[in-house]
C-alpha atoms as a PDB file:
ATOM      1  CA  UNK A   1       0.000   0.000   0.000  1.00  0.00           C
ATOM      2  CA  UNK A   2       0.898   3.427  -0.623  1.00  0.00           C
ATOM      3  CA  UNK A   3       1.745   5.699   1.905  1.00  0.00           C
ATOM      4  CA  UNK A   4      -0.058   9.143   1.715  1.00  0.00           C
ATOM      5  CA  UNK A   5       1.543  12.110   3.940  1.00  0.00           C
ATOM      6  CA  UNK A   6       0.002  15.459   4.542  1.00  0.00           C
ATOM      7  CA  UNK A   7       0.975  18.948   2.503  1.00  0.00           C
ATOM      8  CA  UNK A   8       3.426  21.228   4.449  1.00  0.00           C
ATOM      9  CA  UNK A   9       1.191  23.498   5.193  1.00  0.00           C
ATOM     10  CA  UNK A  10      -1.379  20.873   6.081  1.00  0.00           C
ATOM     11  CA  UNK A  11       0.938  19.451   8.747  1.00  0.00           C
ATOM     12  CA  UNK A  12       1.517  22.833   9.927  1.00  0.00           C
ATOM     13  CA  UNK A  13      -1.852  23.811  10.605  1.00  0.00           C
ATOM     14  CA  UNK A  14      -2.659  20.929  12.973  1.00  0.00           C
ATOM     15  CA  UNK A  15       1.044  21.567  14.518  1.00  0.00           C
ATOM     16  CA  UNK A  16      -0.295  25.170  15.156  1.00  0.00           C
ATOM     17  CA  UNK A  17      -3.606  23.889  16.311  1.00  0.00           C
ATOM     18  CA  UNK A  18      -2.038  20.725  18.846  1.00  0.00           C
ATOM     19  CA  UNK A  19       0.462  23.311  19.860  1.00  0.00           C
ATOM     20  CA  UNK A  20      -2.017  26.393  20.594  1.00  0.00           C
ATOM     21  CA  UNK A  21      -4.617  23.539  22.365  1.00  0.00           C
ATOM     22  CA  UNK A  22      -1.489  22.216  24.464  1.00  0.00           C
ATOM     23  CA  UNK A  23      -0.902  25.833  25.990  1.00  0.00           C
ATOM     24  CA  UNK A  24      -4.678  26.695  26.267  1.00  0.00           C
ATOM     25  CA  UNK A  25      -4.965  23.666  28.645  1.00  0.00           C
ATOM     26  CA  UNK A  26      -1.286  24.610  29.848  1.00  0.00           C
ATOM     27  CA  UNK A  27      -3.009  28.388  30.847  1.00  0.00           C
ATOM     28  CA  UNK A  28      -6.019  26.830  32.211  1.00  0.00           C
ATOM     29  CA  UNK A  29      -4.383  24.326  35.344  1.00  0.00           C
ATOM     30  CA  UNK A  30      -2.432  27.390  35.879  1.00  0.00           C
ATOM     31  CA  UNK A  31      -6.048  29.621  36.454  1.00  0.00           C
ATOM     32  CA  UNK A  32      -7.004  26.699  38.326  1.00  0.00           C
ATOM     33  CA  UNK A  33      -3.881  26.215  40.552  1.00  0.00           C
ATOM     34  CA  UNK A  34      -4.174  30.061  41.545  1.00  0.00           C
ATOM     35  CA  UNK A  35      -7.835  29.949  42.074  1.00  0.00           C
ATOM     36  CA  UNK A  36      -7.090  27.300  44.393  1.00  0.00           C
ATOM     37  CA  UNK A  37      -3.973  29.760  46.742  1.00  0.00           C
ATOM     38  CA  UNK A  38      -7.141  32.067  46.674  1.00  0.00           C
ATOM     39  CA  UNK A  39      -9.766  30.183  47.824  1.00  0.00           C
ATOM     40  CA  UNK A  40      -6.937  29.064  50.386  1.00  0.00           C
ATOM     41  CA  UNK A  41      -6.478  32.135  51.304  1.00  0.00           C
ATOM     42  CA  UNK A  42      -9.956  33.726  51.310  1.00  0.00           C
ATOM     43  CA  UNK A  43     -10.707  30.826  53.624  1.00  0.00           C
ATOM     44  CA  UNK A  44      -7.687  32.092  55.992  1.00  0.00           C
ATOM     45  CA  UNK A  45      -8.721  35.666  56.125  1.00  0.00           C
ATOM     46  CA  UNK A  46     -12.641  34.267  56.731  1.00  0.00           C
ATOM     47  CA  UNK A  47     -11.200  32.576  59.842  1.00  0.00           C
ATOM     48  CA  UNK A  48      -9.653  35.359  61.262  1.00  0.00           C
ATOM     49  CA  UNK A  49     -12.267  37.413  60.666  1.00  0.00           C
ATOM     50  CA  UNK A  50     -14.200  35.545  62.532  1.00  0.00           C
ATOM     51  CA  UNK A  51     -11.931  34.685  65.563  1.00  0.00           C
ATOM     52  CA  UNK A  52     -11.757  39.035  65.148  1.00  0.00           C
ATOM     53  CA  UNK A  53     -15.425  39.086  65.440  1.00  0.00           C
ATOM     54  CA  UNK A  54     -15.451  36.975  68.166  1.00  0.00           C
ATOM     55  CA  UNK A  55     -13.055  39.363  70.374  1.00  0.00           C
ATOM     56  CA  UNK A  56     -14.941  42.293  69.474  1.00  0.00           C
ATOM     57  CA  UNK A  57     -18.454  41.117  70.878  1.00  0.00           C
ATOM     58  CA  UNK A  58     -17.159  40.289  73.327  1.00  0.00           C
ATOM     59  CA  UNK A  59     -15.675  43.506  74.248  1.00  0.00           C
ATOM     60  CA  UNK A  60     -18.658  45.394  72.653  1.00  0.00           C
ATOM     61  CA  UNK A  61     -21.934  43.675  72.681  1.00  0.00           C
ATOM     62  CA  UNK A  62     -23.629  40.910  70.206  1.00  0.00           C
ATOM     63  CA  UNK A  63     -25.694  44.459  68.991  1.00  0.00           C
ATOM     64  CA  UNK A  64     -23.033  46.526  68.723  1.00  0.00           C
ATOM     65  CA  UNK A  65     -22.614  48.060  64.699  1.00  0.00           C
ATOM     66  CA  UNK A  66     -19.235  49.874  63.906  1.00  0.00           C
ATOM     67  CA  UNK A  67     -18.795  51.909  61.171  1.00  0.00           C
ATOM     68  CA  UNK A  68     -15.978  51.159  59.177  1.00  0.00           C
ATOM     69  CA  UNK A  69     -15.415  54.143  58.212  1.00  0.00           C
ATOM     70  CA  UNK A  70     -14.697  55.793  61.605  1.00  0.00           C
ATOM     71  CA  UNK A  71     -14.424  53.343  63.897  1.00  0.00           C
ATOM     72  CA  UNK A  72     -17.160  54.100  65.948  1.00  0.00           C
ATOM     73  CA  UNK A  73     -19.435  51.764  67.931  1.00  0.00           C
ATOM     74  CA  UNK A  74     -23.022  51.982  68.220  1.00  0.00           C
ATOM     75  CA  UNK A  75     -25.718  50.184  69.284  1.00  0.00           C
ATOM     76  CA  UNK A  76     -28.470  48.674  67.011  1.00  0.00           C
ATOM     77  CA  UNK A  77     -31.464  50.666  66.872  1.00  0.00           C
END
């Protein structure tokens, strides 16, 4: 049997096309490994928020409100 082989530029174009799918996928596990250090982290900062919120009502009341903008304490209304 005959062998039959691609064109140049036929061979090319699904070079291009394996190559530019191989870093696509390359890109994505990279997205994915950094989404993952940020969930990590977001999940940190959550728990120390919360071990912060704990302090603070206990220093200031379960109804206390601060503004974040100045720092003050009130009470709910």
């Amino acid at each position: 049997m005959e062998k039959i082989y691609l064109t140049e530029d036929e061979l090319n174009l699904i070079r291009e096309g394996n190559a530019n799918s191989n870093n696509i996928k390359t890109l994505l596990g990279e997205i994915e490994l950094h989404k993952y250090e940020l969930l990590k982290q977001h999940s940190q900062l959550v728990d120390s928020f919360r071990a912060n919120e704990v302090t603070l009502v206990e220093k200031y009341g379960a109804d206390s409100v601060i503004d974040l903008k100045t720092g003050e304490v009130k009470l709910k209304e």
